[in-house]
C-alpha atoms as a PDB file:
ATOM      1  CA  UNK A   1     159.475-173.866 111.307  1.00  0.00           C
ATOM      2  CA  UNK A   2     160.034-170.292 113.048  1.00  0.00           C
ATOM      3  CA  UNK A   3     163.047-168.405 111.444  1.00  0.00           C
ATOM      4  CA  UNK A   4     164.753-166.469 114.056  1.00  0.00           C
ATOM      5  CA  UNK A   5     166.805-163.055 113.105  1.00  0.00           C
ATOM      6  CA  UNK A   6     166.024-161.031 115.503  1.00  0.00           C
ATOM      7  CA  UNK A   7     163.847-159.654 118.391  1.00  0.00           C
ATOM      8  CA  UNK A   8     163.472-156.511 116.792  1.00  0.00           C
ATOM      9  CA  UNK A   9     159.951-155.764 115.271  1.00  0.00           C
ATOM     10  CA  UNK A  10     160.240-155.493 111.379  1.00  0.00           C
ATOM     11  CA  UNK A  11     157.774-155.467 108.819  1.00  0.00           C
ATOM     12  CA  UNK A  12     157.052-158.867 107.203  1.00  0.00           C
ATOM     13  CA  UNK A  13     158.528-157.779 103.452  1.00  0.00           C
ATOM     14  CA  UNK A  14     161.425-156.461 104.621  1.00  0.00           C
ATOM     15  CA  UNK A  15     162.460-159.034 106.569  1.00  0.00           C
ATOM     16  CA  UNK A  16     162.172-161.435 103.677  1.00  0.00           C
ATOM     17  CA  UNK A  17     164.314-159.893 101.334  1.00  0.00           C
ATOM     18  CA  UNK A  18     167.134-160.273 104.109  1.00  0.00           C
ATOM     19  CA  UNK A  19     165.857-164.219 103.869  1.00  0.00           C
ATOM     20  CA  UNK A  20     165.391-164.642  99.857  1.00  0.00           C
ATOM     21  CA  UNK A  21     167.439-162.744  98.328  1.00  0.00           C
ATOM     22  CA  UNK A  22     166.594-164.912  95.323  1.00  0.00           C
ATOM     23  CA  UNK A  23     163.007-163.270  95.430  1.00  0.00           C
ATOM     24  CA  UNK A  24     162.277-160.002  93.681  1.00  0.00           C
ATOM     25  CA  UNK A  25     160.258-157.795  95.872  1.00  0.00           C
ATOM     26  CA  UNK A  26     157.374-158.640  93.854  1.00  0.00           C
ATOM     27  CA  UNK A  27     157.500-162.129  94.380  1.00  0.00           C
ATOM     28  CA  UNK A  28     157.664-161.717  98.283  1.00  0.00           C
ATOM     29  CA  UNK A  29     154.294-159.844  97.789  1.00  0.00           C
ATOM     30  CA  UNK A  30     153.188-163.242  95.704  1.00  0.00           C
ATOM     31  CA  UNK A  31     154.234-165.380  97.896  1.00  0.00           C
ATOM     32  CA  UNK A  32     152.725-163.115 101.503  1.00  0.00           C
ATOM     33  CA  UNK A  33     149.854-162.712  99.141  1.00  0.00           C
ATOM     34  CA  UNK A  34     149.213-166.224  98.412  1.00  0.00           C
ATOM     35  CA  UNK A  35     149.752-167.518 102.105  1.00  0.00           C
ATOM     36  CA  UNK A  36     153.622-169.200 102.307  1.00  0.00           C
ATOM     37  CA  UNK A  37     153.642-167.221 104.655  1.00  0.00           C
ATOM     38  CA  UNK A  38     152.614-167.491 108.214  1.00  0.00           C
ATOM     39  CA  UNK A  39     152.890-166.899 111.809  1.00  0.00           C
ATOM     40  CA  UNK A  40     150.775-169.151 114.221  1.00  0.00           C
ATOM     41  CA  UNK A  41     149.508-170.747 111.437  1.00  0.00           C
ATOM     42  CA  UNK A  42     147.479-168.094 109.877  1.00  0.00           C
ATOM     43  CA  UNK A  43     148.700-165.841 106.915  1.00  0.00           C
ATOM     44  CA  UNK A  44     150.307-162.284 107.557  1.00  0.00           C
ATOM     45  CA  UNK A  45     150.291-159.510 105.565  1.00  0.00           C
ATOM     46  CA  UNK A  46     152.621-157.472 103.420  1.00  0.00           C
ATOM     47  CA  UNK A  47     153.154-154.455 106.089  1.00  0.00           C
ATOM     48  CA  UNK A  48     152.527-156.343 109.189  1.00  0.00           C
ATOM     49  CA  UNK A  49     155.080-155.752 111.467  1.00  0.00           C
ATOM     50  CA  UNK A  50     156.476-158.371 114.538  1.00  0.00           C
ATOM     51  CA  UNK A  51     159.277-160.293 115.576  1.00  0.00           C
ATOM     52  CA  UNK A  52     160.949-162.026 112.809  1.00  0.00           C
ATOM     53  CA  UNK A  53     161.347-164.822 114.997  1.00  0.00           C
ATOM     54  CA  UNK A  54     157.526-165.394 114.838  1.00  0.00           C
ATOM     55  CA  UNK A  55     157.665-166.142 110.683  1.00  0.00           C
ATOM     56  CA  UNK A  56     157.209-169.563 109.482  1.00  0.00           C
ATOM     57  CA  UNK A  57     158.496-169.857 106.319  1.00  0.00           C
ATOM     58  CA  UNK A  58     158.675-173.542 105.458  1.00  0.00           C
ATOM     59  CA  UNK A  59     156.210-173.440 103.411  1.00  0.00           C
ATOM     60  CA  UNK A  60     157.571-170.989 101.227  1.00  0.00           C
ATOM     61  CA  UNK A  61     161.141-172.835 101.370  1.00  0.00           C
ATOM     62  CA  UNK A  62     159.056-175.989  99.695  1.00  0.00           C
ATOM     63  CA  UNK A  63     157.539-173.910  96.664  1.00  0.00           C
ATOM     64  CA  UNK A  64     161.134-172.478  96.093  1.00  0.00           C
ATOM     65  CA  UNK A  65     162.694-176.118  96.040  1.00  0.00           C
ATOM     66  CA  UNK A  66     159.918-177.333  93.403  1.00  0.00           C
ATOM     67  CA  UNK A  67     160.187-174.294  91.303  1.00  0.00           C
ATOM     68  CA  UNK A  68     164.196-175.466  91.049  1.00  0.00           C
ATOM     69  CA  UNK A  69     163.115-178.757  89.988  1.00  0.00           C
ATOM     70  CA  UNK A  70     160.957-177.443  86.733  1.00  0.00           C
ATOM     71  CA  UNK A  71     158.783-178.936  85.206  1.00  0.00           C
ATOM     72  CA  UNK A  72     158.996-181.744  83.188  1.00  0.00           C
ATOM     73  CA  UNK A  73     155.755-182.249  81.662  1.00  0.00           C
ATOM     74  CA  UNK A  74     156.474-179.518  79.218  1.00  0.00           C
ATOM     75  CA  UNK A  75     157.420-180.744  75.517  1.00  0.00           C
ATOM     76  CA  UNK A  76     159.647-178.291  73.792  1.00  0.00           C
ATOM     77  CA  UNK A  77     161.340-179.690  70.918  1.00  0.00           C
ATOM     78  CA  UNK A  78     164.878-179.088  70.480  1.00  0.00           C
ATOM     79  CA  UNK A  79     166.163-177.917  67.345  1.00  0.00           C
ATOM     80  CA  UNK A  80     170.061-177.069  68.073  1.00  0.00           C
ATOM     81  CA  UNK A  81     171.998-178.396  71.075  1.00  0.00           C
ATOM     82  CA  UNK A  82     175.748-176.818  72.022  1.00  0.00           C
ATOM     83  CA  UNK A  83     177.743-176.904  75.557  1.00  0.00           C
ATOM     84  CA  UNK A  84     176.425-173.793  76.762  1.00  0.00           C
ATOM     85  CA  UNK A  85     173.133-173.398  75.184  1.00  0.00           C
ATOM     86  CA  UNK A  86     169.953-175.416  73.438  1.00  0.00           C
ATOM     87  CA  UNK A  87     167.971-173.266  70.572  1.00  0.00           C
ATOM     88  CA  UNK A  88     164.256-174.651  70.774  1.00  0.00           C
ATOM     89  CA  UNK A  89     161.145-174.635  68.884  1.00  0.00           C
ATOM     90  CA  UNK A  90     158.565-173.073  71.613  1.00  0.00           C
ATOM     91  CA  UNK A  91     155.348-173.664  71.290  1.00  0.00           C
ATOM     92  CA  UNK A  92     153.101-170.712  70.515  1.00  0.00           C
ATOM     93  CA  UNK A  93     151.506-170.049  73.813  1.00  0.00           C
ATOM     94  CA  UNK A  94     153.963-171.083  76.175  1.00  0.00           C
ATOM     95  CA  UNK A  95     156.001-167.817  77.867  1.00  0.00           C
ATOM     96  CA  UNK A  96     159.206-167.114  77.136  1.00  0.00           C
ATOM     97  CA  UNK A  97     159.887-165.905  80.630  1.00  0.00           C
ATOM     98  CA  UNK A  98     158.509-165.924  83.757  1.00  0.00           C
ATOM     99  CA  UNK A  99     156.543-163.658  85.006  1.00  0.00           C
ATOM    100  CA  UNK A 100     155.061-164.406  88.132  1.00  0.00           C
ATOM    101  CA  UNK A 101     156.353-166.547  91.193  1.00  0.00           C
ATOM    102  CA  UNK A 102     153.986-169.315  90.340  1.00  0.00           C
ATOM    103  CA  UNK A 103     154.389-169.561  86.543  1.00  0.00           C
ATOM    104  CA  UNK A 104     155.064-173.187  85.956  1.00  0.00           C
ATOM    105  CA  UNK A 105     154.678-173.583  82.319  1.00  0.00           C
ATOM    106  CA  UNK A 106     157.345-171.175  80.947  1.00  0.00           C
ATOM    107  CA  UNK A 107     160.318-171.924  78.924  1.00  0.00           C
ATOM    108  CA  UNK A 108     162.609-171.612  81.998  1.00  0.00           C
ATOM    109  CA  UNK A 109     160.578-174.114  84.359  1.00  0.00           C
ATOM    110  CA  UNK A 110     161.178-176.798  80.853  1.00  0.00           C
ATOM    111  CA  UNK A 111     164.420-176.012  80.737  1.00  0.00           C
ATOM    112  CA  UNK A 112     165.003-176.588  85.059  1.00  0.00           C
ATOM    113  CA  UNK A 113     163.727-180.478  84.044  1.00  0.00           C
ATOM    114  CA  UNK A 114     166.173-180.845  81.416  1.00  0.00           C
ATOM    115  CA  UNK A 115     169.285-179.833  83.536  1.00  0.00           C
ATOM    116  CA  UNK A 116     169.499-179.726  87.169  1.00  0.00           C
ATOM    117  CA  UNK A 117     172.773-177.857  86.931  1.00  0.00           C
ATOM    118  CA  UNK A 118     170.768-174.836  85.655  1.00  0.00           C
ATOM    119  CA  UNK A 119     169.788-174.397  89.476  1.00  0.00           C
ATOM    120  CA  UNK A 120     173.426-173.263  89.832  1.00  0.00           C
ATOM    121  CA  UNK A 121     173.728-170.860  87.425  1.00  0.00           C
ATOM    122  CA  UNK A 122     170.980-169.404  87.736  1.00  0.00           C
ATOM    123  CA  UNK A 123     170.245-168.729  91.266  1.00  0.00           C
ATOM    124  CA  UNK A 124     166.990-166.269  91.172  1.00  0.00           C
ATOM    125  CA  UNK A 125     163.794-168.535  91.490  1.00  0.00           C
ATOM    126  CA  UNK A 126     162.506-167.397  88.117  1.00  0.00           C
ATOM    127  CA  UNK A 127     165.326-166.407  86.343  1.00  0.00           C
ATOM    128  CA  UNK A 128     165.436-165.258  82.478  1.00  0.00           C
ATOM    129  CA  UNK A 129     168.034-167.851  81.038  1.00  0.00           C
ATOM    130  CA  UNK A 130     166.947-166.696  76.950  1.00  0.00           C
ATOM    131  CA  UNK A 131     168.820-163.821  75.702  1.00  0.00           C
ATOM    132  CA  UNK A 132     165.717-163.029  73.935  1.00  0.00           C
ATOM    133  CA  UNK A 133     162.499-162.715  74.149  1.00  0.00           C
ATOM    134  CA  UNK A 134     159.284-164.385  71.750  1.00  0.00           C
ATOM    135  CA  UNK A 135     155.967-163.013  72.623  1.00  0.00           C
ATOM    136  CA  UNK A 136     153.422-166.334  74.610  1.00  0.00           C
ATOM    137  CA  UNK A 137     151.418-166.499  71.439  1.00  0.00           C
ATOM    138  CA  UNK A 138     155.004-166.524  68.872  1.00  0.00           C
ATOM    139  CA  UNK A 139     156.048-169.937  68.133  1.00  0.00           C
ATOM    140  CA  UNK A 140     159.579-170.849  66.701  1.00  0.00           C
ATOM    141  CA  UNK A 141     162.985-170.618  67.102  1.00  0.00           C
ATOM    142  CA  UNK A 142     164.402-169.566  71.177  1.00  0.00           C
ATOM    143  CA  UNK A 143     167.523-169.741  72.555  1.00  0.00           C
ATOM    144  CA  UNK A 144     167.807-171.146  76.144  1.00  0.00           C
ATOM    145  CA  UNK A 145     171.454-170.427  77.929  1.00  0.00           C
ATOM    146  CA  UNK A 146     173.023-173.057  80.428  1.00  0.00           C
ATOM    147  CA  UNK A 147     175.455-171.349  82.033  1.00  0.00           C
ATOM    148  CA  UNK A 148     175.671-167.530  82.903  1.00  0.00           C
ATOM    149  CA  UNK A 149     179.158-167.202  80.932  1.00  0.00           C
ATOM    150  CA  UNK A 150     177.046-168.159  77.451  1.00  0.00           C
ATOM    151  CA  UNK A 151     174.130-166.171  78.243  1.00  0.00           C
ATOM    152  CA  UNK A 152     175.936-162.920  78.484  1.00  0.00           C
ATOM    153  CA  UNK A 153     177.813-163.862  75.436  1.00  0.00           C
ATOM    154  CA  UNK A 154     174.158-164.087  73.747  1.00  0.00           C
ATOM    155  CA  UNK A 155     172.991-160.715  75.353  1.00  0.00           C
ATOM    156  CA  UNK A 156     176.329-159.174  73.767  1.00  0.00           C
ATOM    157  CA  UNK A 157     175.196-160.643  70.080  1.00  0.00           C
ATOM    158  CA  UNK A 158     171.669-159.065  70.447  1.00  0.00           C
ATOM    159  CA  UNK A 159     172.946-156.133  71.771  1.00  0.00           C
ATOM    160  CA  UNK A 160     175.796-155.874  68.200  1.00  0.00           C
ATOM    161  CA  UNK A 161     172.876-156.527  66.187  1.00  0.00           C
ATOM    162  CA  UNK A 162     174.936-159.304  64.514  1.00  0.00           C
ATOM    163  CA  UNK A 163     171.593-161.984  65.225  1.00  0.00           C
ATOM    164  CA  UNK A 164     169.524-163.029  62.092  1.00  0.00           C
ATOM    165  CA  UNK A 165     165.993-163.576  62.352  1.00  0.00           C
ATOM    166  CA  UNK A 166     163.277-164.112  60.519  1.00  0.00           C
ATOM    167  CA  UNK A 167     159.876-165.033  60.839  1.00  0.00           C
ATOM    168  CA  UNK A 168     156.427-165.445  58.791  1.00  0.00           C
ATOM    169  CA  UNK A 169     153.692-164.055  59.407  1.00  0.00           C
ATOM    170  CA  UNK A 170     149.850-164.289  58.424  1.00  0.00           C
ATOM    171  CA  UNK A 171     148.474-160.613  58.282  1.00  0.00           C
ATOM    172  CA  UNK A 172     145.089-159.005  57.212  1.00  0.00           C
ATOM    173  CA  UNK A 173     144.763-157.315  54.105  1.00  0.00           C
ATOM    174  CA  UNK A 174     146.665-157.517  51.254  1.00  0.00           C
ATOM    175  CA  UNK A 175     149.590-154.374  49.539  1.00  0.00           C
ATOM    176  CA  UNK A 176     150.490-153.479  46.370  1.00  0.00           C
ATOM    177  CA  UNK A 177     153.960-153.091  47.367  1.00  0.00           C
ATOM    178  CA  UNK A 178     155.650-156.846  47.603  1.00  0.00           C
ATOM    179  CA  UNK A 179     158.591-155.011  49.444  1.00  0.00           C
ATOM    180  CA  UNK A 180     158.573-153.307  52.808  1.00  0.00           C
ATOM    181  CA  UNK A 181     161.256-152.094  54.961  1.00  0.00           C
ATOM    182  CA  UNK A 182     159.662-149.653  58.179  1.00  0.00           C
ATOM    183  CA  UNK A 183     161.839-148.085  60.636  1.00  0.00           C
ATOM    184  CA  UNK A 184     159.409-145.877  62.609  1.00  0.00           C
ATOM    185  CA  UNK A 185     160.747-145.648  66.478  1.00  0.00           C
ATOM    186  CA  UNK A 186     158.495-147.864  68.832  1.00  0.00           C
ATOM    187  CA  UNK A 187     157.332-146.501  72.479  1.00  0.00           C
ATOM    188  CA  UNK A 188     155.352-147.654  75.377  1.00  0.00           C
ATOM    189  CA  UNK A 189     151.367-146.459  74.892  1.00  0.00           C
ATOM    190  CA  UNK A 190     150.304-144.002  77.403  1.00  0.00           C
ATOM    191  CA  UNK A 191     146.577-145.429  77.385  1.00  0.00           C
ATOM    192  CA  UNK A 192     147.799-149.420  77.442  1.00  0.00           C
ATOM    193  CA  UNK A 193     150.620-150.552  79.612  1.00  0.00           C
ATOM    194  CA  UNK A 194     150.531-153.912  77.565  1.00  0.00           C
ATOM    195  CA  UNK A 195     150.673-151.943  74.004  1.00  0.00           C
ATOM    196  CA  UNK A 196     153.693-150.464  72.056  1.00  0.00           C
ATOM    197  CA  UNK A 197     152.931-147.747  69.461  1.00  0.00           C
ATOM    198  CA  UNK A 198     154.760-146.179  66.404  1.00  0.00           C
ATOM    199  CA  UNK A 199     155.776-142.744  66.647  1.00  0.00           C
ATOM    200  CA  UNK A 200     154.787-140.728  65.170  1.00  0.00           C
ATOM    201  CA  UNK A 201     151.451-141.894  65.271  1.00  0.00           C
ATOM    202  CA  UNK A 202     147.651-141.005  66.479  1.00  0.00           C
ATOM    203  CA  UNK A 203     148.074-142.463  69.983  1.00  0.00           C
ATOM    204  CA  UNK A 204     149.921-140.922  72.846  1.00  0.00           C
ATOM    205  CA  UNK A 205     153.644-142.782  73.955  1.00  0.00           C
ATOM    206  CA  UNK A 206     156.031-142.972  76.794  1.00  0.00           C
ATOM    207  CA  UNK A 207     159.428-142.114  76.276  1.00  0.00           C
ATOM    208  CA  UNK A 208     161.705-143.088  75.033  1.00  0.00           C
ATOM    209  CA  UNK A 209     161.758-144.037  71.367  1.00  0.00           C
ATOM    210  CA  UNK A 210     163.119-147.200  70.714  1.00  0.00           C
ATOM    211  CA  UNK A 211     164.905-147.978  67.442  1.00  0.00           C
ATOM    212  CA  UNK A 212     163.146-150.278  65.387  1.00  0.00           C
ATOM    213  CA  UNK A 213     164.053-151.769  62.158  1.00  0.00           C
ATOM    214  CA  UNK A 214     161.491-154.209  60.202  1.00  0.00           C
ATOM    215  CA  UNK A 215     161.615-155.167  56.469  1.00  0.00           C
ATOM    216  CA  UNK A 216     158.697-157.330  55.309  1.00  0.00           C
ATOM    217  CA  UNK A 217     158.373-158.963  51.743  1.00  0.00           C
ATOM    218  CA  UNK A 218     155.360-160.613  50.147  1.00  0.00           C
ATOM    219  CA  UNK A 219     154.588-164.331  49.666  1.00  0.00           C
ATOM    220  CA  UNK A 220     151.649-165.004  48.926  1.00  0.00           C
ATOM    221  CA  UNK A 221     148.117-163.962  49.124  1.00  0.00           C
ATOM    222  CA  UNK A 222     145.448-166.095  50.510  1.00  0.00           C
ATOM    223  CA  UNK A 223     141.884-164.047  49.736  1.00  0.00           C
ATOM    224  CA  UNK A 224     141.991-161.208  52.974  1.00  0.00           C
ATOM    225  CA  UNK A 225     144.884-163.155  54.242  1.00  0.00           C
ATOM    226  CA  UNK A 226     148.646-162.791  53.114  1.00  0.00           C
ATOM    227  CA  UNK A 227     151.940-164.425  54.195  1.00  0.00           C
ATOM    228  CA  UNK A 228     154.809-162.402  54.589  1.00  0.00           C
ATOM    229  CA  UNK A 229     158.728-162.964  55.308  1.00  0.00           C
ATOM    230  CA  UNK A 230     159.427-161.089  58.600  1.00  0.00           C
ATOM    231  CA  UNK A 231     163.353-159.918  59.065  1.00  0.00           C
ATOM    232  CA  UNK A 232     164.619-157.930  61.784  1.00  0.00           C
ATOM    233  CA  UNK A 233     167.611-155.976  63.251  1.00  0.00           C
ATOM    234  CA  UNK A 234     166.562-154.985  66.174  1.00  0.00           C
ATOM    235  CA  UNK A 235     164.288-156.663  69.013  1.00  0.00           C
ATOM    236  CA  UNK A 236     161.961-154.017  69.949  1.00  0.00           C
ATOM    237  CA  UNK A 237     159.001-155.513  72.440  1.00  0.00           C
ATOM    238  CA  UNK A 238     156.314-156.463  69.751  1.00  0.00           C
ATOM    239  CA  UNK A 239     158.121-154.810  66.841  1.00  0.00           C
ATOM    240  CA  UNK A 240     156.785-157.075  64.358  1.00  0.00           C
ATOM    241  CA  UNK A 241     153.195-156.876  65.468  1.00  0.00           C
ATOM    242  CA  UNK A 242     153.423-153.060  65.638  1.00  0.00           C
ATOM    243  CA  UNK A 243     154.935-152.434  62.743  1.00  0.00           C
ATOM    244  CA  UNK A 244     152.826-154.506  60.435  1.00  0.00           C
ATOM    245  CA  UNK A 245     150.139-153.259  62.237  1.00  0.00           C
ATOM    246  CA  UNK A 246     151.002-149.933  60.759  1.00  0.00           C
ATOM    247  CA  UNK A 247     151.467-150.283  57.721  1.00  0.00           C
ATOM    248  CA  UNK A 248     147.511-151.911  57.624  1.00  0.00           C
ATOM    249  CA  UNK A 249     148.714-155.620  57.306  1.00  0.00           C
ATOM    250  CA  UNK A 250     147.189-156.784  61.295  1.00  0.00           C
ATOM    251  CA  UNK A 251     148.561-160.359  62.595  1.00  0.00           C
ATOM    252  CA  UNK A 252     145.653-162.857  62.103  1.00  0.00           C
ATOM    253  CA  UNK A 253     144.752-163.254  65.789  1.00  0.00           C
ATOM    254  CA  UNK A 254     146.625-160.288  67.044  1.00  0.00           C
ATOM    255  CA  UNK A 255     143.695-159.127  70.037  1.00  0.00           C
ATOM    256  CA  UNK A 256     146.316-156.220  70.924  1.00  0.00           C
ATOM    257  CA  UNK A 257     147.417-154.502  67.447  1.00  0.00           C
ATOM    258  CA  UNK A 258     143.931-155.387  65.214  1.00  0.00           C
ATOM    259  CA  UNK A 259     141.431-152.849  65.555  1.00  0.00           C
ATOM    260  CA  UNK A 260     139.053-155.431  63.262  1.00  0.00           C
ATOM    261  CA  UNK A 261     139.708-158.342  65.793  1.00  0.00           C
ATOM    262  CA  UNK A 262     136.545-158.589  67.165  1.00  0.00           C
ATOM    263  CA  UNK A 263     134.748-158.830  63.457  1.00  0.00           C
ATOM    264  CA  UNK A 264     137.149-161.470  62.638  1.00  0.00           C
ATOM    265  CA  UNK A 265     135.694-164.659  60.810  1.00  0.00           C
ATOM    266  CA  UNK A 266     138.886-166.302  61.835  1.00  0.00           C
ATOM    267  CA  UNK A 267     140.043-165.609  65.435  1.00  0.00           C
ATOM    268  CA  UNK A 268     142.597-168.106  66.311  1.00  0.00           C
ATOM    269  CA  UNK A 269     143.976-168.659  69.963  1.00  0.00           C
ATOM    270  CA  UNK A 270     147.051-166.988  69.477  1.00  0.00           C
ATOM    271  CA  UNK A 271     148.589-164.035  66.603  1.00  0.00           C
ATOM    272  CA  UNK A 272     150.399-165.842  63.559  1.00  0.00           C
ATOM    273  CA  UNK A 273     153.191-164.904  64.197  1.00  0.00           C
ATOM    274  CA  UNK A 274     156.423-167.870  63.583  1.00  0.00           C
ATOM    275  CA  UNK A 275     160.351-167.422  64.161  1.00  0.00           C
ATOM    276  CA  UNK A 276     162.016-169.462  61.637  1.00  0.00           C
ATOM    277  CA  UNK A 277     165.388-168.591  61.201  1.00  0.00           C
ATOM    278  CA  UNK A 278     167.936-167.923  63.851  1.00  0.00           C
ATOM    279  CA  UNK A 279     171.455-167.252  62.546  1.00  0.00           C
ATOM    280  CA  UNK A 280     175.046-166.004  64.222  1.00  0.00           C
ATOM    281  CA  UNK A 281     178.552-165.941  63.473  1.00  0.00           C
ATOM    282  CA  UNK A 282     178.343-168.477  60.374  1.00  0.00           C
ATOM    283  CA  UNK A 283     175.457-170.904  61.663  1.00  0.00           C
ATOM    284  CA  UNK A 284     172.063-170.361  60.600  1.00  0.00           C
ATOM    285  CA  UNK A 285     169.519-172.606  62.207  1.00  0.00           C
ATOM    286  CA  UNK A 286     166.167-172.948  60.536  1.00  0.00           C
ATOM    287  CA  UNK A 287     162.799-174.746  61.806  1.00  0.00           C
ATOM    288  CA  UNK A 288     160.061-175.957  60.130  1.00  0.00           C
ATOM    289  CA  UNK A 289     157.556-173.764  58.610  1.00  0.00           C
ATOM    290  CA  UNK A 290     155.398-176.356  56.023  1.00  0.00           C
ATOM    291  CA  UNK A 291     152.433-176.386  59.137  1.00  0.00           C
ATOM    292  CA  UNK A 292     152.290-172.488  59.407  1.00  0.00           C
ATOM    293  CA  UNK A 293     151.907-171.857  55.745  1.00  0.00           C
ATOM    294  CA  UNK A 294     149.467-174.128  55.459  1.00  0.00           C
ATOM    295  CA  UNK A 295     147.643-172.342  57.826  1.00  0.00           C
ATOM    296  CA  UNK A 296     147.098-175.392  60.037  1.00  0.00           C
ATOM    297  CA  UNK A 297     147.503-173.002  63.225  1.00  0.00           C
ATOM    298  CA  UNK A 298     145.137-171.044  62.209  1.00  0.00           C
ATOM    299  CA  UNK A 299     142.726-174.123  63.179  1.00  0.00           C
ATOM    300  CA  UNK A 300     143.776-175.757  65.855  1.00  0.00           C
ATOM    301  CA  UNK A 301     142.452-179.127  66.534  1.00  0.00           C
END
């Protein structure tokens, strides 16, 4: 199919984001990149310029109607079901959010399968629809919005601070205190876009500081391993990694925040990392944590 717009010449990128305005402009370099794009047949590319009229976009038109569809080979159990939202139990490795055009096995493409109505709400073609975020490798307790009315109303409780959670985690090392509470600032690393840091600390940061607020107490140790009870106030990207990090307890499996990783006799798939409590107004939901403390992630079948 050829799109007309126009017999003026225009680049390729710019005349998409007058066609999919659902697309971020990373996504139209995705989707030039990855050939949904074409004119004659064969792929164009990102600066090209020509006659919008020339584009065929059909094929691009197809990917965006399947991505709206999700995908319903995902299992994510549900935990807590309301009007407006579902709270879920996601499955450590399985993205919160998506992040590229083509993710396909995110929280947000299982969600698409379970309601079509989502499509209306949310109209971007890989839109967040949690009001917060768990790392891939964090398994536990999500919430998933329906409508746009009940996400905001989430983003509002996060932003108050009035949201419980709590997690358990198995760390490295062991402490004599059984008690922690750290509230060093967290920043963006200057030598690792992926990594947050503690400030002050030996490595260089990005402003700004973020206010972070972690208190960690002791339940059991394990030889080199310990589980601790995670709580937090704020939701500062990693903040539980980096903070137990710093305080010399590592997540087991953490590649990002263990410095040891690599000597590791135990180097599970993903860090050990579980959310399992979510609570709000006067509803606390809790998941099941019997598998994680028994260290049963830690060897996967």
């Amino acid at each position: 199919m050829i799109t007309p717009i126009s017999q003026e010449i225009q680049r390729v990128d710019k005349v998409l984001k007058k066609l999919f305005s659902q697309l971020t402009s990373r996504q139209i370099d995705e989707a030039i990149e990855a050939g949904l794009i074409t004119k004659e047949g064969k792929k164009v590319k990102k600066g090209e310029r020509l006659a919008p009229e020339l584009l065929e976009v059909d094929r691009l038109k197809a990917f965006l109607d399947s991505l709206r569809g999700g995908n319903p080979e995902l299992k994510v159990p549900i935990i807590h079901e309301e009007p407006g939202f579902w709270i879920v139990d996601k499955p450590a490795g399985m993205p919160s959010h998506p992040l590229s055009l083509f993710d396909r096995d995110t929280i947000t493409q299982w969600a698409f399968a379970q309601d079509k109505d989502l499509a209306k709400e949310f109209v971007e073609a890989q839109p967040t629809i949690s009001p917060h975020r768990l790392d891939t490798g964090t398994s536990g307790l999500l919430v998933v919005c329906r409508n746009q009315s009940v996400f905001q109303q989430w983003r509002e409780r996060f932003k108050q601070k009035i949201v419980h959670k709590k997690y358990l985690a198995w760390c490295w090392g062991s402490s004599e205190k059984q008690d922690w509470w750290i509230d060093t600032p967290i920043a963006h690393s200057i030598s690792n876009a992926q990594k947050m840091v503690v400030v002050p600390g030996q490595e260089k940061f990005r402003p700004p500081l973020l206010e972070a607020q972690t208190s960690a107490k002791w339940v059991r140790q394990e030889g080199e391993l310990s589980l601790w009870e995670v709580s937090c106030t704020t939701g500062v990207t990693h903040q539980v990694r980096v903070h137990l990090a710093s305080i010399g307890l590592p997540l087991v499996g953490d590649k990002l925040y263990d410095p040891f990783y690599g000597n590791r006799e135990i180097q599970p798939p993903f860090h050990q990392l579980r959310a399992i409590e979510l609570g709000w107004d006067n509803q606390l939901i809790k998941v099941d944590r019997k598998e994680f403390e028994n260290k049963k992630t830690l060897f996967p079948v």
